[in-house]
C-alpha atoms as a PDB file:
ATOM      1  CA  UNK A   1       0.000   0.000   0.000  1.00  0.00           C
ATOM      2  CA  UNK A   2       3.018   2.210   0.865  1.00  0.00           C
ATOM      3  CA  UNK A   3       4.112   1.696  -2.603  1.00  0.00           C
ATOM      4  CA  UNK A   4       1.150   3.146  -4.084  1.00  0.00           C
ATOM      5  CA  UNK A   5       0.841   6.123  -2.514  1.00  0.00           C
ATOM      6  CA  UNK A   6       4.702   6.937  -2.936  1.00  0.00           C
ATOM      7  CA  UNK A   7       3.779   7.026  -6.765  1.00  0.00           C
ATOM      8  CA  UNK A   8       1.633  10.125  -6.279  1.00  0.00           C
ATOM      9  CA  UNK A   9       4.197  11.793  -4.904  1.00  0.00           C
ATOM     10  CA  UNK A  10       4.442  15.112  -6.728  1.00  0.00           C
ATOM     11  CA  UNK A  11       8.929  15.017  -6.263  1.00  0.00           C
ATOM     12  CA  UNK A  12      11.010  11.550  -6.101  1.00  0.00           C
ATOM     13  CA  UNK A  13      14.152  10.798  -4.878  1.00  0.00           C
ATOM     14  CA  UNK A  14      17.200  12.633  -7.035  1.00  0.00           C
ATOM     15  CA  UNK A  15      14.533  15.259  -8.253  1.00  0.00           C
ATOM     16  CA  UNK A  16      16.422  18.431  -7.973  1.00  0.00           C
ATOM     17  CA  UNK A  17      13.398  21.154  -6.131  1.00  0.00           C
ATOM     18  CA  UNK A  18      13.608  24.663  -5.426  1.00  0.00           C
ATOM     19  CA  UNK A  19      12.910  25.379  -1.635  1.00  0.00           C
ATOM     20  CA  UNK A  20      12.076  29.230  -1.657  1.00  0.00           C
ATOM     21  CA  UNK A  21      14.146  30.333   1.693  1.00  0.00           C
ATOM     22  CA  UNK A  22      17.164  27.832   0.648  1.00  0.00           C
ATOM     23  CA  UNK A  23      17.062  27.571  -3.215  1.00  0.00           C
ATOM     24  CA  UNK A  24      18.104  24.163  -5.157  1.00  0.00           C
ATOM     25  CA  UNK A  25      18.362  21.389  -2.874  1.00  0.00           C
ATOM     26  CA  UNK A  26      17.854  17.298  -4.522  1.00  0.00           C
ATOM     27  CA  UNK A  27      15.939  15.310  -2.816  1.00  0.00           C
ATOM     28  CA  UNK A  28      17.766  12.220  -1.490  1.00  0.00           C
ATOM     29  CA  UNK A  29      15.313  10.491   0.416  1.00  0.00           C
ATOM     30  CA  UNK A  30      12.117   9.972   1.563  1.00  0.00           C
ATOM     31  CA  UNK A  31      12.017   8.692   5.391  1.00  0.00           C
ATOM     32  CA  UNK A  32       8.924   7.993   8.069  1.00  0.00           C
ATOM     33  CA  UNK A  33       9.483   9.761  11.076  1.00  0.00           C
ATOM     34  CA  UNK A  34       7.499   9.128  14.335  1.00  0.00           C
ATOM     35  CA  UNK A  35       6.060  12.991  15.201  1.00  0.00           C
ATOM     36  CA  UNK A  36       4.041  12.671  18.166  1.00  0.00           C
ATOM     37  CA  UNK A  37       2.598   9.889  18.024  1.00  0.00           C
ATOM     38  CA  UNK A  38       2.075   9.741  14.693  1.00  0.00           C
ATOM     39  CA  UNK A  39       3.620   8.684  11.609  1.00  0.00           C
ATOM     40  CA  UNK A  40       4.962  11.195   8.951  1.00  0.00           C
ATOM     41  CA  UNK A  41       5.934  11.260   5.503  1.00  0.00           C
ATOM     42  CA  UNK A  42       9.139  13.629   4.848  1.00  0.00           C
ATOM     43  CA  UNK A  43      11.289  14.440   1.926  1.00  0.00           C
ATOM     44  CA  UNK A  44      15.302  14.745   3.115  1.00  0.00           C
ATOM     45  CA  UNK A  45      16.721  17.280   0.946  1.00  0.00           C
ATOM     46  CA  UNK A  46      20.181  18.124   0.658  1.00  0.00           C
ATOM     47  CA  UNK A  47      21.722  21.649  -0.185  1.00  0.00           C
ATOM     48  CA  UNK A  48      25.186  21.326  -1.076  1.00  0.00           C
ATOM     49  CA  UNK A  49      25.834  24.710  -1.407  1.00  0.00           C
ATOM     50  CA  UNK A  50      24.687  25.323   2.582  1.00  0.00           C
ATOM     51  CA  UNK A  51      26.008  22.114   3.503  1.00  0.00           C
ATOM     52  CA  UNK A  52      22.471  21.501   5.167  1.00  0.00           C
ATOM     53  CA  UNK A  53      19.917  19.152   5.027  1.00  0.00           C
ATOM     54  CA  UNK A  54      16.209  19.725   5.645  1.00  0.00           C
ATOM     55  CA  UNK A  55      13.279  17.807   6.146  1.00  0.00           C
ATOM     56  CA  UNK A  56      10.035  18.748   4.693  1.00  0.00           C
ATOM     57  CA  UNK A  57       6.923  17.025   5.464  1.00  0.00           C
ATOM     58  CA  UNK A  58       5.293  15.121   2.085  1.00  0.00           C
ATOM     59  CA  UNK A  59       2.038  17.121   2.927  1.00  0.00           C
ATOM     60  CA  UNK A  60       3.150  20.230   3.162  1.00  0.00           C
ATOM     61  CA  UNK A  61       5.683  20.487   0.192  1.00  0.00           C
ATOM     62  CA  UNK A  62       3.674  22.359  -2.080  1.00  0.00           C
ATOM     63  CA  UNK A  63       2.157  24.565   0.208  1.00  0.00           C
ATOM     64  CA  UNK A  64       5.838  25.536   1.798  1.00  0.00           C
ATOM     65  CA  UNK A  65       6.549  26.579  -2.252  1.00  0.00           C
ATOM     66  CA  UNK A  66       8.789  23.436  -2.615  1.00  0.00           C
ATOM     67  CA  UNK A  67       8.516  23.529  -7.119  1.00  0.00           C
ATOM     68  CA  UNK A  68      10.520  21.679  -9.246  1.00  0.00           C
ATOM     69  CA  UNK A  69      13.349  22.909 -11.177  1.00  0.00           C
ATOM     70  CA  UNK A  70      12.527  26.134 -13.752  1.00  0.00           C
ATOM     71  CA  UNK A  71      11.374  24.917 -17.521  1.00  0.00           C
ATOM     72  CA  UNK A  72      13.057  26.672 -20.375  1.00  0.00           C
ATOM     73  CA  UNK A  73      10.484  29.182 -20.485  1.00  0.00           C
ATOM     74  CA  UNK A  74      10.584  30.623 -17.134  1.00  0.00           C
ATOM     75  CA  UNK A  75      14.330  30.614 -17.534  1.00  0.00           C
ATOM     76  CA  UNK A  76      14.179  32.700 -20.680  1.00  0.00           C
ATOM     77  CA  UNK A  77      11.789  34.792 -19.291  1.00  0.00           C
ATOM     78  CA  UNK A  78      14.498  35.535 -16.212  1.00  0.00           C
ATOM     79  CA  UNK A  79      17.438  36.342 -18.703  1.00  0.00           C
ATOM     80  CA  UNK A  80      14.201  38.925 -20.331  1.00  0.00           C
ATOM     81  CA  UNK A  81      13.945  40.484 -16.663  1.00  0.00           C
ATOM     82  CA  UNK A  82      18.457  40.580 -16.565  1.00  0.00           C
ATOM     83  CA  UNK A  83      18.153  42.633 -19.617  1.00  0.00           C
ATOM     84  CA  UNK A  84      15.499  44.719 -18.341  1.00  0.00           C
ATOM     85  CA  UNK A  85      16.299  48.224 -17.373  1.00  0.00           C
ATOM     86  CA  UNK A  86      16.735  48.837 -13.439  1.00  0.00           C
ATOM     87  CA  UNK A  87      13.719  49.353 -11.373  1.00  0.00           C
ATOM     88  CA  UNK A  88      14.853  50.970  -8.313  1.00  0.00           C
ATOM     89  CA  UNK A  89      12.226  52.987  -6.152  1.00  0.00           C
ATOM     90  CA  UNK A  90      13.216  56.075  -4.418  1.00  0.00           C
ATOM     91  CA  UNK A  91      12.411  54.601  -1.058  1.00  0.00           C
ATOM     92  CA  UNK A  92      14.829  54.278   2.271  1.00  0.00           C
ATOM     93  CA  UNK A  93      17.231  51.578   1.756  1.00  0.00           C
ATOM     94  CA  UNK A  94      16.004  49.310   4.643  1.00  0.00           C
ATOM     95  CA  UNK A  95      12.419  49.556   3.329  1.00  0.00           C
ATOM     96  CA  UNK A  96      14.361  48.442  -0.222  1.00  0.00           C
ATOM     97  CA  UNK A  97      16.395  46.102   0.913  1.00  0.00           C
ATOM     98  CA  UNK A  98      13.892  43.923   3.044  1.00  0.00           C
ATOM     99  CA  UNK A  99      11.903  43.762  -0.719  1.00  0.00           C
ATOM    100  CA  UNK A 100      14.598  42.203  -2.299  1.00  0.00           C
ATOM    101  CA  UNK A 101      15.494  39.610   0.721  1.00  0.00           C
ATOM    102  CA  UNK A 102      11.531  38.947   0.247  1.00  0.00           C
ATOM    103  CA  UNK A 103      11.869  37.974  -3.231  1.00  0.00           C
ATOM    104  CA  UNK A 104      14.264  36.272  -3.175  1.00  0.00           C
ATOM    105  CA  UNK A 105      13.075  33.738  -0.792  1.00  0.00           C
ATOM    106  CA  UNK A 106      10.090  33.768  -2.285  1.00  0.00           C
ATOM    107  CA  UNK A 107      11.863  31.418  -4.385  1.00  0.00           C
ATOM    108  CA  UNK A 108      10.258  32.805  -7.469  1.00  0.00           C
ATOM    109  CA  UNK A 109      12.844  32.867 -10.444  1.00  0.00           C
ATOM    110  CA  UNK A 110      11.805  36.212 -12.070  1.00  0.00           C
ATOM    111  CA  UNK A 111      11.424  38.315  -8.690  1.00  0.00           C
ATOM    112  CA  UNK A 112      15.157  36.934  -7.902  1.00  0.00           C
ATOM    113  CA  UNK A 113      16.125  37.917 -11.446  1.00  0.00           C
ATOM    114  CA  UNK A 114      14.300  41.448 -10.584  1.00  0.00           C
ATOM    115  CA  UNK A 115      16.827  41.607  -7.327  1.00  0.00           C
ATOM    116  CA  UNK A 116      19.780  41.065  -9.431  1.00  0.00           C
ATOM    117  CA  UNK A 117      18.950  43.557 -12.750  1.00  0.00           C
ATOM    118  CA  UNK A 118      17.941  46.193 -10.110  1.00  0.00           C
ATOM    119  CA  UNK A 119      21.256  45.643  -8.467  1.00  0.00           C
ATOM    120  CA  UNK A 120      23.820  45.065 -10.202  1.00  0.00           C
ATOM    121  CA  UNK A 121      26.641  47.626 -11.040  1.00  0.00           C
ATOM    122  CA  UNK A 122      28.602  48.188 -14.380  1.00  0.00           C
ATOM    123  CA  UNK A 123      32.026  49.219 -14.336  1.00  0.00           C
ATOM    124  CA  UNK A 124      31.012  52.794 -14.791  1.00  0.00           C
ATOM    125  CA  UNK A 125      28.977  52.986 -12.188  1.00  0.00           C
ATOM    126  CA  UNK A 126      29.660  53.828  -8.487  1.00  0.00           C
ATOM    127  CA  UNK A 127      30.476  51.232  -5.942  1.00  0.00           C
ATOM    128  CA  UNK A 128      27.678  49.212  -4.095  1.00  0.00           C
ATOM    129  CA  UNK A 129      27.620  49.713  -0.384  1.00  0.00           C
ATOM    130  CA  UNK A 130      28.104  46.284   1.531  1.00  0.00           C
ATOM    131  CA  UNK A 131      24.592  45.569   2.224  1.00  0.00           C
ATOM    132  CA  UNK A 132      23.954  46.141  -1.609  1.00  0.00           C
ATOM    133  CA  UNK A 133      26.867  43.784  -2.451  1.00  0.00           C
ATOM    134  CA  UNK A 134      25.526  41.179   0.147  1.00  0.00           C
ATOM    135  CA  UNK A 135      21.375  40.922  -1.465  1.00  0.00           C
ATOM    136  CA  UNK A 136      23.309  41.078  -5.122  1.00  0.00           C
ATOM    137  CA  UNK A 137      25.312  38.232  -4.557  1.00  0.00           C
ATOM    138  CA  UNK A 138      22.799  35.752  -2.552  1.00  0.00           C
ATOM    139  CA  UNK A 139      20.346  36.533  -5.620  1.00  0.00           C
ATOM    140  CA  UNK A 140      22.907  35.948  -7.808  1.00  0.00           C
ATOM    141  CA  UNK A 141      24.109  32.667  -6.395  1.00  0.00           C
ATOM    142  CA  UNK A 142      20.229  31.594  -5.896  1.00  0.00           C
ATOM    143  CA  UNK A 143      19.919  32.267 -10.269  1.00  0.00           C
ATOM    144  CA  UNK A 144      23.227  30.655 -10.758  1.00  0.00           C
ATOM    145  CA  UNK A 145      22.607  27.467  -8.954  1.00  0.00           C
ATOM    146  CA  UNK A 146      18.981  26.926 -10.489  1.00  0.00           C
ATOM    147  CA  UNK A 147      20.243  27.579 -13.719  1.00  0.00           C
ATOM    148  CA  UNK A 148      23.060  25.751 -13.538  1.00  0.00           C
ATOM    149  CA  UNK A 149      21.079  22.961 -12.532  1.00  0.00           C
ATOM    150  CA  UNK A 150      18.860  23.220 -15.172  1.00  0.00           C
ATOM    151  CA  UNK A 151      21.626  23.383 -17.660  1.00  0.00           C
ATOM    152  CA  UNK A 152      23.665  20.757 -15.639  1.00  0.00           C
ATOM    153  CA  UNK A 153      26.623  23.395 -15.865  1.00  0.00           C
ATOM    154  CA  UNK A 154      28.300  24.113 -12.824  1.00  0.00           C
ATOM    155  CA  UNK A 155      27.560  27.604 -10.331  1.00  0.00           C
ATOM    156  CA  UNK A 156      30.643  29.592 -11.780  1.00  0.00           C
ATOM    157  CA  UNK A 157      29.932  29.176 -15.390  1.00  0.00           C
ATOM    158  CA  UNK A 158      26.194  30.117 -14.363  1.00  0.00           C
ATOM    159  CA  UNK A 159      27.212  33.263 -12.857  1.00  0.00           C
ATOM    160  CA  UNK A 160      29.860  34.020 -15.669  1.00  0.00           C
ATOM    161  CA  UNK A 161      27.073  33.765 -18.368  1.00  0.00           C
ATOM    162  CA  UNK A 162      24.283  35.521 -16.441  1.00  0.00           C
ATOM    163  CA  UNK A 163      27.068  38.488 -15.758  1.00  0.00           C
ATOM    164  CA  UNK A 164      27.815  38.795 -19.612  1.00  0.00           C
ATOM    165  CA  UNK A 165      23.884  38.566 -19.965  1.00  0.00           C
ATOM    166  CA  UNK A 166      23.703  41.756 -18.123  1.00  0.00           C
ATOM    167  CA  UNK A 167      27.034  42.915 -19.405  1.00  0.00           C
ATOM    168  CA  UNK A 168      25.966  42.599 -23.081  1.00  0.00           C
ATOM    169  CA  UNK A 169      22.568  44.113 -22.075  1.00  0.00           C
ATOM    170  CA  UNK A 170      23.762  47.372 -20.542  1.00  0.00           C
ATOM    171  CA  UNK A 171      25.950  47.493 -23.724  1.00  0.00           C
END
């Protein structure tokens, strides 16, 4: 019976999923844990890049905003956003800042490609201050390692090409 169930799973072991606070994790097992008394279904996911693992209860994946990898689409649709012109509001930098660490663990791909296209900085530009350079680079690291997953490349060559994306695009 446990079988059957399992196959309705909406993510399976190896899956690589997108866990909005953490970014790209693969699943690498599925375990029963006693909670309480009861018995409960988890995924064990496994972010490299974090060196953590997390458990997320089988029932509440979707609803946490656990999602499977980008499709081509949505991943063309972030490089659209790269090459978009800067959106940056005239508001305090707190109020700014807490916007961007909100998309970007909202684990949506286009806000976090909105985070790094309204922050990054050409070479003719003036320096970002160290909270700027902080946001830019986990959004930029969360892009790179879903799209190098996608693209099975690894996180360097992810971040080179979305760079010259944005380098090319300001050109």
């Amino acid at each position: 019976m446990a079988s059957k169930s399992e196959n309705k799973l909406p993510f399976a072991i190896g899956d690589f999923v997108v866990y909005p606070k953490h970014g790209v994790g693969q699943v690498m097992d599925i375990e029963v844990q006693e909670v309480a008394g009861m018995s409960l279904n988890l995924y064990v996911i496994r972010f490299e890049k974090e060196r953590m693992t997390l458990r997320v209860p089988v029932n509440k994946a979707i609803t946490s905003g656990m999602r499977m990898l980008s499709n081509e689409a949505t991943l063309r649709e972030a490089f659209t956003t790269l090459k978009g012109k800067a959106r940056v509001k005239r508001t305090m930098w707190s109020r700014r800042a807490q916007e961007y660490e909100a998309k970007i663990n909202s684990g949506d791909l286009i806000s976090i490609a909105e985070v790094v296209r309204d922050l990054h900085r050409g070479s003719d530009q003036p320096e970002q201050s160290y909270s700027e350079r902080q946001i830019y680079e986990a959004a930029l690291g969360r892009l790179a390692r879903e799209l190098a997953a996608v693209e099975e490349i690894d996180e360097q060559t992810a971040i080179d090409r979305l760079e010259e994306e944005m380098t090319t695009a300001a050109a």
